[in-house]
PDB file of N, CA and C in Angstrom:
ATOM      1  N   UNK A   1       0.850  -1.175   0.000  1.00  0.00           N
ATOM      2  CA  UNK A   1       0.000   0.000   0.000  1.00  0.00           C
ATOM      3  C   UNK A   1       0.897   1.240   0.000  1.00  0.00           C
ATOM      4  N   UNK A   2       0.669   1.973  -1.013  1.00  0.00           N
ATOM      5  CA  UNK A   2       1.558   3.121  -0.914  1.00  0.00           C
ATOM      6  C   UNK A   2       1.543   4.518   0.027  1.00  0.00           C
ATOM      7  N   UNK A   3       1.942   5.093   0.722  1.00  0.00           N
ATOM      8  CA  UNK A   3       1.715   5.829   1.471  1.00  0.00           C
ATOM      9  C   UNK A   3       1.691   7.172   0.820  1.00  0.00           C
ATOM     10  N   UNK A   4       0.686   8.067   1.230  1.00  0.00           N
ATOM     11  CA  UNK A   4      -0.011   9.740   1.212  1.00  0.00           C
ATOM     12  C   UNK A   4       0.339  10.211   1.933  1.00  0.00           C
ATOM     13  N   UNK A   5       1.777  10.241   3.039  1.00  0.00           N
ATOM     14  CA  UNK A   5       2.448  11.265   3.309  1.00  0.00           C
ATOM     15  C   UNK A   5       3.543  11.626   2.269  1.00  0.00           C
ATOM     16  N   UNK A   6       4.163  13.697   2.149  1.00  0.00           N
ATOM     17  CA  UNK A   6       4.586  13.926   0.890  1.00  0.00           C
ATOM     18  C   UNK A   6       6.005  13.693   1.548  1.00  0.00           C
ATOM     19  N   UNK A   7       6.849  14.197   0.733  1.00  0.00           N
ATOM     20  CA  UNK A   7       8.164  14.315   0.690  1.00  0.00           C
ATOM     21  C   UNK A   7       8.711  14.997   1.840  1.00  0.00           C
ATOM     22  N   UNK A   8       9.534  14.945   2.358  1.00  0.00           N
ATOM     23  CA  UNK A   8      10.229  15.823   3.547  1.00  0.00           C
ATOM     24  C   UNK A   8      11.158  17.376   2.635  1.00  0.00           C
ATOM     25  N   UNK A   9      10.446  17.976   2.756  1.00  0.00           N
ATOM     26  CA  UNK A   9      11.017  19.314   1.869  1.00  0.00           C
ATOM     27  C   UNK A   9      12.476  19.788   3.076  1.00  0.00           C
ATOM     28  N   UNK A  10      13.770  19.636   2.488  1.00  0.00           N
ATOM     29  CA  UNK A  10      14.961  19.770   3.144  1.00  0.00           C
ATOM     30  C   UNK A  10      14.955  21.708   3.235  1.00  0.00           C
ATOM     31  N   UNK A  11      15.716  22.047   3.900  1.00  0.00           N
ATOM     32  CA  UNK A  11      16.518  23.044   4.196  1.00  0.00           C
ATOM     33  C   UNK A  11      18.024  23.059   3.486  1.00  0.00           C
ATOM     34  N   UNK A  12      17.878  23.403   1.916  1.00  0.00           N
ATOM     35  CA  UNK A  12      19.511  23.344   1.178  1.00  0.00           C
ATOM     36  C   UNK A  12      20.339  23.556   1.837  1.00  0.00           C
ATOM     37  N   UNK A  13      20.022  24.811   2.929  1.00  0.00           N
ATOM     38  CA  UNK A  13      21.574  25.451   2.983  1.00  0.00           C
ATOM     39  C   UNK A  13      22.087  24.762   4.569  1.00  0.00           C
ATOM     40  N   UNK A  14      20.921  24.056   5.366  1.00  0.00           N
ATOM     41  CA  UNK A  14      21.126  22.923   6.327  1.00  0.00           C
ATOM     42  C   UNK A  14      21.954  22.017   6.206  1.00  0.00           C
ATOM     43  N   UNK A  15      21.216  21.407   4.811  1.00  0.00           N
ATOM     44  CA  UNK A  15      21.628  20.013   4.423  1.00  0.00           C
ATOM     45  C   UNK A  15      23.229  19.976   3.908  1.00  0.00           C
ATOM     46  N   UNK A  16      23.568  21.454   3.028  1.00  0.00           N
ATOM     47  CA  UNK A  16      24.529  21.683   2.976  1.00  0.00           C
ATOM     48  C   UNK A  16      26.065  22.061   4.139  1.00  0.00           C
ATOM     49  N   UNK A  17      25.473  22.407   5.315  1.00  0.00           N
ATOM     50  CA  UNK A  17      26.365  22.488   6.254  1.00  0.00           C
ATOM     51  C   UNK A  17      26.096  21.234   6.971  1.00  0.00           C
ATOM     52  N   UNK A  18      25.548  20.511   7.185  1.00  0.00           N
ATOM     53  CA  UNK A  18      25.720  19.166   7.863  1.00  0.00           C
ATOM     54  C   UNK A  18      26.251  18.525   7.067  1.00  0.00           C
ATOM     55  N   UNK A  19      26.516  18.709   5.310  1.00  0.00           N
ATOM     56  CA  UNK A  19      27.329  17.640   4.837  1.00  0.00           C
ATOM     57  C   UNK A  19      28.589  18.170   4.943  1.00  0.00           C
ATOM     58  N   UNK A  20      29.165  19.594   5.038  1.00  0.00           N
ATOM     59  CA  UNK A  20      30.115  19.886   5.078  1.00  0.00           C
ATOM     60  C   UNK A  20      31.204  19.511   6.710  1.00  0.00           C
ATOM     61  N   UNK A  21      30.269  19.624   7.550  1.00  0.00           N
ATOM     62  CA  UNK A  21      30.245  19.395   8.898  1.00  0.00           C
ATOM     63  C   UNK A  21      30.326  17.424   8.852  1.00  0.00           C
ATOM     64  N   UNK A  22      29.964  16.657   8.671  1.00  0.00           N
ATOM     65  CA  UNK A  22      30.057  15.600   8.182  1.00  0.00           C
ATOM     66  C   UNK A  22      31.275  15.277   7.229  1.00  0.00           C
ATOM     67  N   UNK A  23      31.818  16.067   6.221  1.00  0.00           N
ATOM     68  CA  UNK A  23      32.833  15.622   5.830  1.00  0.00           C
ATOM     69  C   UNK A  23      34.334  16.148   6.432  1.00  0.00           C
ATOM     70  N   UNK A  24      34.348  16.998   7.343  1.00  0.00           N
ATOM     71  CA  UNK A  24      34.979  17.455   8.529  1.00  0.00           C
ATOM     72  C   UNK A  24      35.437  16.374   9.506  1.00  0.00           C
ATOM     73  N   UNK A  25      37.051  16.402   9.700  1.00  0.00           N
ATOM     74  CA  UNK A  25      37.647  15.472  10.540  1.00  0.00           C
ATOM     75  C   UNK A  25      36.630  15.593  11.873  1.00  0.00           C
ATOM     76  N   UNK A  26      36.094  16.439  12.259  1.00  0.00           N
ATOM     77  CA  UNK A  26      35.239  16.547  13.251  1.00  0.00           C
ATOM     78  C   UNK A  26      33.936  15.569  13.599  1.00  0.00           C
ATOM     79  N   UNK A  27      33.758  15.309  12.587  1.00  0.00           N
ATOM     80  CA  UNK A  27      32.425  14.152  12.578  1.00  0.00           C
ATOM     81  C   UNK A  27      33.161  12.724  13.233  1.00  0.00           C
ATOM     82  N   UNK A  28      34.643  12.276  13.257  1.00  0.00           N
ATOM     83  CA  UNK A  28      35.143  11.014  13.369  1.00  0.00           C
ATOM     84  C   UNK A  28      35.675  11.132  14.544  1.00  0.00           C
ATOM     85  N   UNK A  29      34.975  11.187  15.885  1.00  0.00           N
ATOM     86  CA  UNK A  29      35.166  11.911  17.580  1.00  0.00           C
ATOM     87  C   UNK A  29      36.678  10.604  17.432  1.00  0.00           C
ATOM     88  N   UNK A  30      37.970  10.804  18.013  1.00  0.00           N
ATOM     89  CA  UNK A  30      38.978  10.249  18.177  1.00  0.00           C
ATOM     90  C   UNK A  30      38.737   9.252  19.454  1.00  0.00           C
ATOM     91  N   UNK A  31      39.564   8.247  19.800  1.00  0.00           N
ATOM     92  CA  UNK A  31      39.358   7.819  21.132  1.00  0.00           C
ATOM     93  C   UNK A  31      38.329   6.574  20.988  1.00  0.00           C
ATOM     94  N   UNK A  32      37.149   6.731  20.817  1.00  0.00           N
ATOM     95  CA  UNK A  32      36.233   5.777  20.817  1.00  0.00           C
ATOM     96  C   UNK A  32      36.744   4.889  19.945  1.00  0.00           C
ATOM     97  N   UNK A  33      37.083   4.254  19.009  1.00  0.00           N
ATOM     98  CA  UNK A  33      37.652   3.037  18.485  1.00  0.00           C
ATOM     99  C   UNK A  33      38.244   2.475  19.912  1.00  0.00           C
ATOM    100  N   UNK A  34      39.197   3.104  20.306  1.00  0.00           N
ATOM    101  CA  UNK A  34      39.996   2.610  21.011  1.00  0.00           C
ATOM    102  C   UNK A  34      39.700   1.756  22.535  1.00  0.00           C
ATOM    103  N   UNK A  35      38.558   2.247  22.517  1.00  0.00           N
ATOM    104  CA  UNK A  35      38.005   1.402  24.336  1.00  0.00           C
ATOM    105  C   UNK A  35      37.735   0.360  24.222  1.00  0.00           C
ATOM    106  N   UNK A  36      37.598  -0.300  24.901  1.00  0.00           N
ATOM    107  CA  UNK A  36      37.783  -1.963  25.468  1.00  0.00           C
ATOM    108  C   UNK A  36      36.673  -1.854  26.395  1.00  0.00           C
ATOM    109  N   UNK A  37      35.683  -1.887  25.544  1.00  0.00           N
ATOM    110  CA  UNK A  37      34.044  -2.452  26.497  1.00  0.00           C
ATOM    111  C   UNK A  37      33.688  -3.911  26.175  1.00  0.00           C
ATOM    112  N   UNK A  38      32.609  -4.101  27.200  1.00  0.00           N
ATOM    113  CA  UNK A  38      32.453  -5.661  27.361  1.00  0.00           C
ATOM    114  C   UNK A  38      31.500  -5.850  26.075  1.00  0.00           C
ATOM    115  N   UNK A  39      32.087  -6.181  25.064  1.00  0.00           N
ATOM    116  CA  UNK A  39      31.003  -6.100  23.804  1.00  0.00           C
ATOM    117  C   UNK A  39      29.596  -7.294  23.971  1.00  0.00           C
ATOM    118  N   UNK A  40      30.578  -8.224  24.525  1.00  0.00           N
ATOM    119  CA  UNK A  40      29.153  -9.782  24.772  1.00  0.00           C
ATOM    120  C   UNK A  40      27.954  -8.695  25.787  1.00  0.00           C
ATOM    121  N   UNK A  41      28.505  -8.072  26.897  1.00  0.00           N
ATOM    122  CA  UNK A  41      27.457  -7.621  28.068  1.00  0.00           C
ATOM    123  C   UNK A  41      26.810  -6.610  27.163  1.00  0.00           C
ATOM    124  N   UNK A  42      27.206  -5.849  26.363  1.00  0.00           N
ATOM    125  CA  UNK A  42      26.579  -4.718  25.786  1.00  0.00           C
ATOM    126  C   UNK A  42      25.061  -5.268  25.020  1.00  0.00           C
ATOM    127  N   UNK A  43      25.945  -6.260  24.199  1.00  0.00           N
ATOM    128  CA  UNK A  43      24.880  -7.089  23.040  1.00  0.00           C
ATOM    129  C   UNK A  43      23.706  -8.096  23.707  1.00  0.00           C
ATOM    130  N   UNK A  44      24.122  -8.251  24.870  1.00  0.00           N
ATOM    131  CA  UNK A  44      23.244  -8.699  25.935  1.00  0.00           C
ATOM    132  C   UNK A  44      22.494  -7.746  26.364  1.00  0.00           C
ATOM    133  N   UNK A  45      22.577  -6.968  26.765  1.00  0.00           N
ATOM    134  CA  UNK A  45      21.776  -5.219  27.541  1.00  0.00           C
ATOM    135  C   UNK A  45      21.029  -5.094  26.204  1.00  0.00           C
ATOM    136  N   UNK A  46      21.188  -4.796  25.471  1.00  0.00           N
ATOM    137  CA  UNK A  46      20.103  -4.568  23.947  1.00  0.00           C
ATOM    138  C   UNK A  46      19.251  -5.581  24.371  1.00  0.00           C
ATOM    139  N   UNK A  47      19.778  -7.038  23.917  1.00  0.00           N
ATOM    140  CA  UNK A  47      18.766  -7.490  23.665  1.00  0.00           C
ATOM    141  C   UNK A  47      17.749  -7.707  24.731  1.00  0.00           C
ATOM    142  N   UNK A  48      18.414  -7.586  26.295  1.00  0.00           N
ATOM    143  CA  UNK A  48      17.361  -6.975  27.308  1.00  0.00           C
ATOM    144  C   UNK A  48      16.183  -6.082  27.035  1.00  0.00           C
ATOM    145  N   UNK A  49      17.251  -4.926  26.914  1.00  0.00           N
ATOM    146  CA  UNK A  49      16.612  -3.901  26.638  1.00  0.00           C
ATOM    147  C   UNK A  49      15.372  -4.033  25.463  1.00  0.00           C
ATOM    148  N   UNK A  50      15.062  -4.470  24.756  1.00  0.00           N
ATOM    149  CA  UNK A  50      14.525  -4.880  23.550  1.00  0.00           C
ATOM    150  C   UNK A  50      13.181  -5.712  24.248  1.00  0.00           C
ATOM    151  N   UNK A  51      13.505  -6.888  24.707  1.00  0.00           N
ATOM    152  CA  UNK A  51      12.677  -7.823  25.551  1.00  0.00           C
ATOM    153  C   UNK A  51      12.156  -7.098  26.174  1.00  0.00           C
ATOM    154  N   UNK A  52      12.145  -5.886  26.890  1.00  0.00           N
ATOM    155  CA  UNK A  52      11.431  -5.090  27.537  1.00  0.00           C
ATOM    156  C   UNK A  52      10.800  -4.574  26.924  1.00  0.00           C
ATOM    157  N   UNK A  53      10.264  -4.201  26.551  1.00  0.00           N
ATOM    158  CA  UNK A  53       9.639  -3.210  24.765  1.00  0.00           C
ATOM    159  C   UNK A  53      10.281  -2.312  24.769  1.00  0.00           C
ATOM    160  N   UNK A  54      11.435  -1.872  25.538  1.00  0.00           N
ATOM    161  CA  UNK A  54      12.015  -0.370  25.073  1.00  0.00           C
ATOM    162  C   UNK A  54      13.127  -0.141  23.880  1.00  0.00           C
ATOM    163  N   UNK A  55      13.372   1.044  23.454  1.00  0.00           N
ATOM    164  CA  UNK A  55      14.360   1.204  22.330  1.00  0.00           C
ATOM    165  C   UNK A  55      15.628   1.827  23.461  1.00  0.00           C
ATOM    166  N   UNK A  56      16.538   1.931  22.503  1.00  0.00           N
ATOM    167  CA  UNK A  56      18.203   2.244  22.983  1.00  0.00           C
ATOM    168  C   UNK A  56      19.013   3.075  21.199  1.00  0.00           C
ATOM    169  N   UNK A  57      19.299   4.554  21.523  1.00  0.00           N
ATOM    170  CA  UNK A  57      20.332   4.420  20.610  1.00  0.00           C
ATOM    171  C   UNK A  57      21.618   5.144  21.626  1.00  0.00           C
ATOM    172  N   UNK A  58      22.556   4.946  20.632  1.00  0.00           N
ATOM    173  CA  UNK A  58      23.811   5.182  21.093  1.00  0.00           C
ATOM    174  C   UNK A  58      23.961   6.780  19.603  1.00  0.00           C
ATOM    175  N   UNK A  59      24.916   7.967  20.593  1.00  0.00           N
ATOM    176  CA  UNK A  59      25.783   9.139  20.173  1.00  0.00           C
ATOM    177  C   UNK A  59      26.488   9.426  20.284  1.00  0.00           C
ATOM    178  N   UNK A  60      27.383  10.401  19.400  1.00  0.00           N
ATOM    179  CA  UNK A  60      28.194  10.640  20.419  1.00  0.00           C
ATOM    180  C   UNK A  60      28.091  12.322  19.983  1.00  0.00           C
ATOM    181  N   UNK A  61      28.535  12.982  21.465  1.00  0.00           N
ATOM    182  CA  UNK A  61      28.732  14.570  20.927  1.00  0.00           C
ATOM    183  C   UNK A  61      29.364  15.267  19.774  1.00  0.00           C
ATOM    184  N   UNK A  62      29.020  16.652  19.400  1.00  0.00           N
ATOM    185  CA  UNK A  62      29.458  16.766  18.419  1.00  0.00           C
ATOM    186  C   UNK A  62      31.078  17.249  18.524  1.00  0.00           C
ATOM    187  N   UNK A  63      31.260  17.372  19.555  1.00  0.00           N
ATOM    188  CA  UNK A  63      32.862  17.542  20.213  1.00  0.00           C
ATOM    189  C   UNK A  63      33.428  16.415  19.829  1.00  0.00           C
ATOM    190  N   UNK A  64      32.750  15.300  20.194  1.00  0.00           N
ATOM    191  CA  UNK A  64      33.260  14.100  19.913  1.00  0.00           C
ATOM    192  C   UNK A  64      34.040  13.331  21.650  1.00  0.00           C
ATOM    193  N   UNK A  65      33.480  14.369  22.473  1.00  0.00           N
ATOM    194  CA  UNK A  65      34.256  13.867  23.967  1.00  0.00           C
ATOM    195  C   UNK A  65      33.537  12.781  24.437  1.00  0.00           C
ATOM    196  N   UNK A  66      31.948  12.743  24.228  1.00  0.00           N
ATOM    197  CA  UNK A  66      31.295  11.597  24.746  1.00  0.00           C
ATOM    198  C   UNK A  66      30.390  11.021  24.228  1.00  0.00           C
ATOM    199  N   UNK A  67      29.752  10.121  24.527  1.00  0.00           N
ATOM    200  CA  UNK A  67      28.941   9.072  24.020  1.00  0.00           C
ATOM    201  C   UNK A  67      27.573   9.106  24.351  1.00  0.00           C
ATOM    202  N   UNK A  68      26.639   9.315  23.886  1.00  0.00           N
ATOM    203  CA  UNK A  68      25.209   9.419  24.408  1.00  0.00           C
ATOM    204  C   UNK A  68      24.493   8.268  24.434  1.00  0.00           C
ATOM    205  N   UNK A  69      23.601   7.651  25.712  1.00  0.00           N
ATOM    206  CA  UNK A  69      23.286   6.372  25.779  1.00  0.00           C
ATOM    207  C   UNK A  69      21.750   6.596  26.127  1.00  0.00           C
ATOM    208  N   UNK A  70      20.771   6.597  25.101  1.00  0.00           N
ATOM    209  CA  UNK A  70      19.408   6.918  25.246  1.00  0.00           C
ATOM    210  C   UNK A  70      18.633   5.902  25.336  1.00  0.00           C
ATOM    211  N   UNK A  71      18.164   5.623  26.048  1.00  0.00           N
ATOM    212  CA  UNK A  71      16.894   4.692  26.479  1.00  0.00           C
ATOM    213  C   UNK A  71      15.127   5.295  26.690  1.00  0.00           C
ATOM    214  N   UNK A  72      14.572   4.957  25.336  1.00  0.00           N
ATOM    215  CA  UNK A  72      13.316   4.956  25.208  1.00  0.00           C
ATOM    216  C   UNK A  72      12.306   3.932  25.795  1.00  0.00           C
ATOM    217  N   UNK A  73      11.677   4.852  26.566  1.00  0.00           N
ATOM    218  CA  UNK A  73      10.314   3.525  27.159  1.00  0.00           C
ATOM    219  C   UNK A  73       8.931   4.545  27.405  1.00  0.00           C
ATOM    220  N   UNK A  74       8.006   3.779  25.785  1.00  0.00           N
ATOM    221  CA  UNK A  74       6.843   4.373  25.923  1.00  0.00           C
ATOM    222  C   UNK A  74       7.056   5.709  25.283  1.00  0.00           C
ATOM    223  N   UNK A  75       6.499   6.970  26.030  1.00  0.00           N
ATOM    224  CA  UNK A  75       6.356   7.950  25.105  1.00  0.00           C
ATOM    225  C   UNK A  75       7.865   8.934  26.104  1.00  0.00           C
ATOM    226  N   UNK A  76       8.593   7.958  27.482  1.00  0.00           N
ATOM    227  CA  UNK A  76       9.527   8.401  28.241  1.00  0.00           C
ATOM    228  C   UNK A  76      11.225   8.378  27.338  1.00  0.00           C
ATOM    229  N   UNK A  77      12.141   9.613  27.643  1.00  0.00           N
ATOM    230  CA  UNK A  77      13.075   8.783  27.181  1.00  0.00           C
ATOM    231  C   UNK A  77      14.179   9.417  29.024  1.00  0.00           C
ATOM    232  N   UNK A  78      15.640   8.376  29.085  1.00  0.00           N
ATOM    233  CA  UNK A  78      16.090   8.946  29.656  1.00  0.00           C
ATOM    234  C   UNK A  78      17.738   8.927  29.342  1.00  0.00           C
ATOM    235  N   UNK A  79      18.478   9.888  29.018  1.00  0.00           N
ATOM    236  CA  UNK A  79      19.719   9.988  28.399  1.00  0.00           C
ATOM    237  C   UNK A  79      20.945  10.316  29.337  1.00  0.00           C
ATOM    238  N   UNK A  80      21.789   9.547  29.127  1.00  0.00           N
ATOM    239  CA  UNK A  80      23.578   9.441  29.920  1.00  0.00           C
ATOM    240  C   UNK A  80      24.266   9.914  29.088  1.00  0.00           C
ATOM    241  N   UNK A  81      25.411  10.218  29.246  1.00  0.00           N
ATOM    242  CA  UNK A  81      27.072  10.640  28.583  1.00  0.00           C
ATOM    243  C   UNK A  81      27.602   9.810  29.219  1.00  0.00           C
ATOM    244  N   UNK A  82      28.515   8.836  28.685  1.00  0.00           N
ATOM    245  CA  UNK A  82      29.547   8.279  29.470  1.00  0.00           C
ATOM    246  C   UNK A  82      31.139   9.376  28.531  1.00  0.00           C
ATOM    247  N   UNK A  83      31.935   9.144  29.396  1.00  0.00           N
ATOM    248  CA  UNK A  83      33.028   9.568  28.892  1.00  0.00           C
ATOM    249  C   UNK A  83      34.713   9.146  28.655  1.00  0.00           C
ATOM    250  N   UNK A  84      34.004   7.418  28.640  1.00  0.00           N
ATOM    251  CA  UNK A  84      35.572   6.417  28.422  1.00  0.00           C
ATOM    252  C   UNK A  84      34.784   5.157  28.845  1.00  0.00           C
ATOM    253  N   UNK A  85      35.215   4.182  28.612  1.00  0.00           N
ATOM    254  CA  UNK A  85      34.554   2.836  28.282  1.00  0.00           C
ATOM    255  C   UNK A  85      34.645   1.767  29.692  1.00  0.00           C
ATOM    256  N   UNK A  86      35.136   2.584  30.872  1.00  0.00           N
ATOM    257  CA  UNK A  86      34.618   2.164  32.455  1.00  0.00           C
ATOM    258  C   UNK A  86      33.164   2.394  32.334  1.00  0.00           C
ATOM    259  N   UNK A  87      33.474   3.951  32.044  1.00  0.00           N
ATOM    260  CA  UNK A  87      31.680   5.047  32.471  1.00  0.00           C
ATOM    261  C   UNK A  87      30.841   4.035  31.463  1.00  0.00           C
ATOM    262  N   UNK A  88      31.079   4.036  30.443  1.00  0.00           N
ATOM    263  CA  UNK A  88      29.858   2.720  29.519  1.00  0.00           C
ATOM    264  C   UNK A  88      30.152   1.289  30.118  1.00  0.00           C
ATOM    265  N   UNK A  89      30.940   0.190  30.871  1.00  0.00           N
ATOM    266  CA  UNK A  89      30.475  -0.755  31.208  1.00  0.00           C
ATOM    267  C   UNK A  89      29.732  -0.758  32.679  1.00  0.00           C
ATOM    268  N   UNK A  90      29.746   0.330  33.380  1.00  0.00           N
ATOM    269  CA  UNK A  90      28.958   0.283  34.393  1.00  0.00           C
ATOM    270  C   UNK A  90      28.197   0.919  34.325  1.00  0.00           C
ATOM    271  N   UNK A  91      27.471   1.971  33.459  1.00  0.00           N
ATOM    272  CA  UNK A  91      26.138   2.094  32.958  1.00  0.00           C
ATOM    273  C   UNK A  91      24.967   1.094  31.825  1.00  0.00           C
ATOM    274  N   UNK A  92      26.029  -0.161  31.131  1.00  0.00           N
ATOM    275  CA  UNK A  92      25.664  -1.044  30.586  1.00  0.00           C
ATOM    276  C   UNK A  92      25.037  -2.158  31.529  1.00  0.00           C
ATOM    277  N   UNK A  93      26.067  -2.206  32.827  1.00  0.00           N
ATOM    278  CA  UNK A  93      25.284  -3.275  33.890  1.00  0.00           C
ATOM    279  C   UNK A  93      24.472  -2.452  34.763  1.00  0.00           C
ATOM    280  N   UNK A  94      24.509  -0.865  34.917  1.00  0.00           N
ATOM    281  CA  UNK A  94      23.430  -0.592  35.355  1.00  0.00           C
ATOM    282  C   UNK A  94      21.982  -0.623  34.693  1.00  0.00           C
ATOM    283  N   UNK A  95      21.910  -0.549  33.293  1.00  0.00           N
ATOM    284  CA  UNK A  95      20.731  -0.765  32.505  1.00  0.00           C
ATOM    285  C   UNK A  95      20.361  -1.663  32.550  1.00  0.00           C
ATOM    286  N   UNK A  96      21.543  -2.844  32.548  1.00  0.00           N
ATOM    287  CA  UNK A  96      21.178  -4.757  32.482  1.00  0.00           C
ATOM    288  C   UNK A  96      20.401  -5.058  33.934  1.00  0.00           C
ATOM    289  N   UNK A  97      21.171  -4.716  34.684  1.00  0.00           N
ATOM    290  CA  UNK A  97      20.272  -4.938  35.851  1.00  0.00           C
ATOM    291  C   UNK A  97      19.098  -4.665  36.412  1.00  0.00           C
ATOM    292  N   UNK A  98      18.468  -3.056  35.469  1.00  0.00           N
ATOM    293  CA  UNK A  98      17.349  -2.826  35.691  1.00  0.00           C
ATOM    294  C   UNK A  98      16.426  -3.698  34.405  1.00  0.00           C
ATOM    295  N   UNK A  99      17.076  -3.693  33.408  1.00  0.00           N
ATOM    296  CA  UNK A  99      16.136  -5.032  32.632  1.00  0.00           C
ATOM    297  C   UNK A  99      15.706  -6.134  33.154  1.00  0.00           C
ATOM    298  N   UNK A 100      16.962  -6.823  33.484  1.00  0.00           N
ATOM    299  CA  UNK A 100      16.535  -8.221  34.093  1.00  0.00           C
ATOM    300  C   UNK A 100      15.235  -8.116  35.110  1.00  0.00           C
ATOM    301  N   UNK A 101      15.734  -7.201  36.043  1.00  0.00           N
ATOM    302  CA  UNK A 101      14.464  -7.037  37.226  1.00  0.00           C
ATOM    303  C   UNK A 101      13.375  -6.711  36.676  1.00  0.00           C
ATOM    304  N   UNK A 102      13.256  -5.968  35.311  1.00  0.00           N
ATOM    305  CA  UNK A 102      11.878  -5.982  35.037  1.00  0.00           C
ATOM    306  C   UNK A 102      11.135  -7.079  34.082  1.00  0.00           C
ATOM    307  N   UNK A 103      12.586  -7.801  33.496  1.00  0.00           N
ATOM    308  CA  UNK A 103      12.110  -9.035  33.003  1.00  0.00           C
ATOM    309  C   UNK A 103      11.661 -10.759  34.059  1.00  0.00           C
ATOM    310  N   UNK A 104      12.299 -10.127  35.675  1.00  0.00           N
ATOM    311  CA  UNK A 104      12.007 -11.145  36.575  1.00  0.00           C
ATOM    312  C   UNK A 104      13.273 -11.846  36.598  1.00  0.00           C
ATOM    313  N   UNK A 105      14.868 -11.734  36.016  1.00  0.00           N
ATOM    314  CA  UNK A 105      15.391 -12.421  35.976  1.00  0.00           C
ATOM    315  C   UNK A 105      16.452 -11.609  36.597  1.00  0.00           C
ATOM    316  N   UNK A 106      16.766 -12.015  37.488  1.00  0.00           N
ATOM    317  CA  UNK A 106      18.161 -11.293  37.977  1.00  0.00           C
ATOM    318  C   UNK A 106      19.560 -11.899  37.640  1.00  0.00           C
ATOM    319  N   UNK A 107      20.400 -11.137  37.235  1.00  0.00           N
ATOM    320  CA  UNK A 107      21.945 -12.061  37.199  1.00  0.00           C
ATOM    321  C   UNK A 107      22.648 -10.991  38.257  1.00  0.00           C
ATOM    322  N   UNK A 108      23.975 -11.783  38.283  1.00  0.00           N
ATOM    323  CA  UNK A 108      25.586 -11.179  38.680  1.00  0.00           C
ATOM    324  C   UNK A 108      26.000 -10.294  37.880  1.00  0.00           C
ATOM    325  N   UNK A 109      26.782  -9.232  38.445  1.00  0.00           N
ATOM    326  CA  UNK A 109      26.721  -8.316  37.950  1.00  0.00           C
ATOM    327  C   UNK A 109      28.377  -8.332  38.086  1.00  0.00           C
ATOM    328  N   UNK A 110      29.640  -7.938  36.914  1.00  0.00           N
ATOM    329  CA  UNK A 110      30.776  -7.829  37.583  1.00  0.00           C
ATOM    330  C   UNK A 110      31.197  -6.568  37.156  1.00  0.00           C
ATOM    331  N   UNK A 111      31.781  -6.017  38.050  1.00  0.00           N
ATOM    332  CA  UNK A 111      32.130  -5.020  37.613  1.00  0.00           C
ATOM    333  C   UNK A 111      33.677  -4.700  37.801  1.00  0.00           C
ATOM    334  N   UNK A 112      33.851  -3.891  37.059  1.00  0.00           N
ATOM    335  CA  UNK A 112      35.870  -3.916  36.422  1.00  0.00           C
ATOM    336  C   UNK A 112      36.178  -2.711  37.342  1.00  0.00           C
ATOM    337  N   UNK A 113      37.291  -2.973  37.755  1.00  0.00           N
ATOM    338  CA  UNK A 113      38.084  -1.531  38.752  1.00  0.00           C
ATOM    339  C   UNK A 113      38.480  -1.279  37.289  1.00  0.00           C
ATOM    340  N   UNK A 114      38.692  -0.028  37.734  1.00  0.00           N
ATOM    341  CA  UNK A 114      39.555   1.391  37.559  1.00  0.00           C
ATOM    342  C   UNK A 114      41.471   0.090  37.001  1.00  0.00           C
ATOM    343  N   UNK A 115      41.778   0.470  35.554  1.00  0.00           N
ATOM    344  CA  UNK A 115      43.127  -0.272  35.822  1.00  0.00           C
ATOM    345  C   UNK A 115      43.055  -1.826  35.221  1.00  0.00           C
ATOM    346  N   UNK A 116      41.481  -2.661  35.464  1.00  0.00           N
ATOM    347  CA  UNK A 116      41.723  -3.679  34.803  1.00  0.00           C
ATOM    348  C   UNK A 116      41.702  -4.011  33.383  1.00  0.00           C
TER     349      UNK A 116
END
């Protein structure tokens, strides 16, 4: 079925500075490649998160210093900055842990010092 909403009429001279801004070393925030997060716990927390009916995206500033971790539930949203990949695995098991509890399932939770 084809849809009868029209076209999204752009802003040229918008579209034109976000691509310019986009093709700017500035768009590629440095650093983040480089962290060492728990990728299995992360991909686990989604799919928590998910099982819950809520959405999750991930940002990062336009500085490029931090990471935005948004969690949608319902018509609620509520948004973090972490700022190095400790601050995201213990806001990843803080999200996991509030999933599980609302999925009824509790796990262990480990969490990494500072150094490991």
């Amino acid at each position: 079925m084809p849809r009868k909403r029209t076209q999204f009429d752009a802003n040229p001279a918008g579209c034109a500075k976000a691509a310019e801004w986009y093709a700017s070393s500035n768009s590629h925030p440095e650093g983040i490649v480089d962290w060492d997060c728990k990728t299995a716990k992360l991909g686990e927390t989604i799919l928590n998160i998910l099982a819950c009916g809520s959405a999750v995206m991930f940002g990062v500033t336009r500085d490029g210093s931090s990471v935005s971790v948004t969690i949608y539930q319902g018509e609620g949203k509520k948004r973090e900055y972490v700022n190095d990949s400790i601050e995201l695995d213990d806001l990843v098991d803080t999200i996991n842990d509030q999933a599980l509890k609302h999925l009824g399932r509790r796990g262990l939770t480990e969490i990494r010092a500072a150094g490991d």
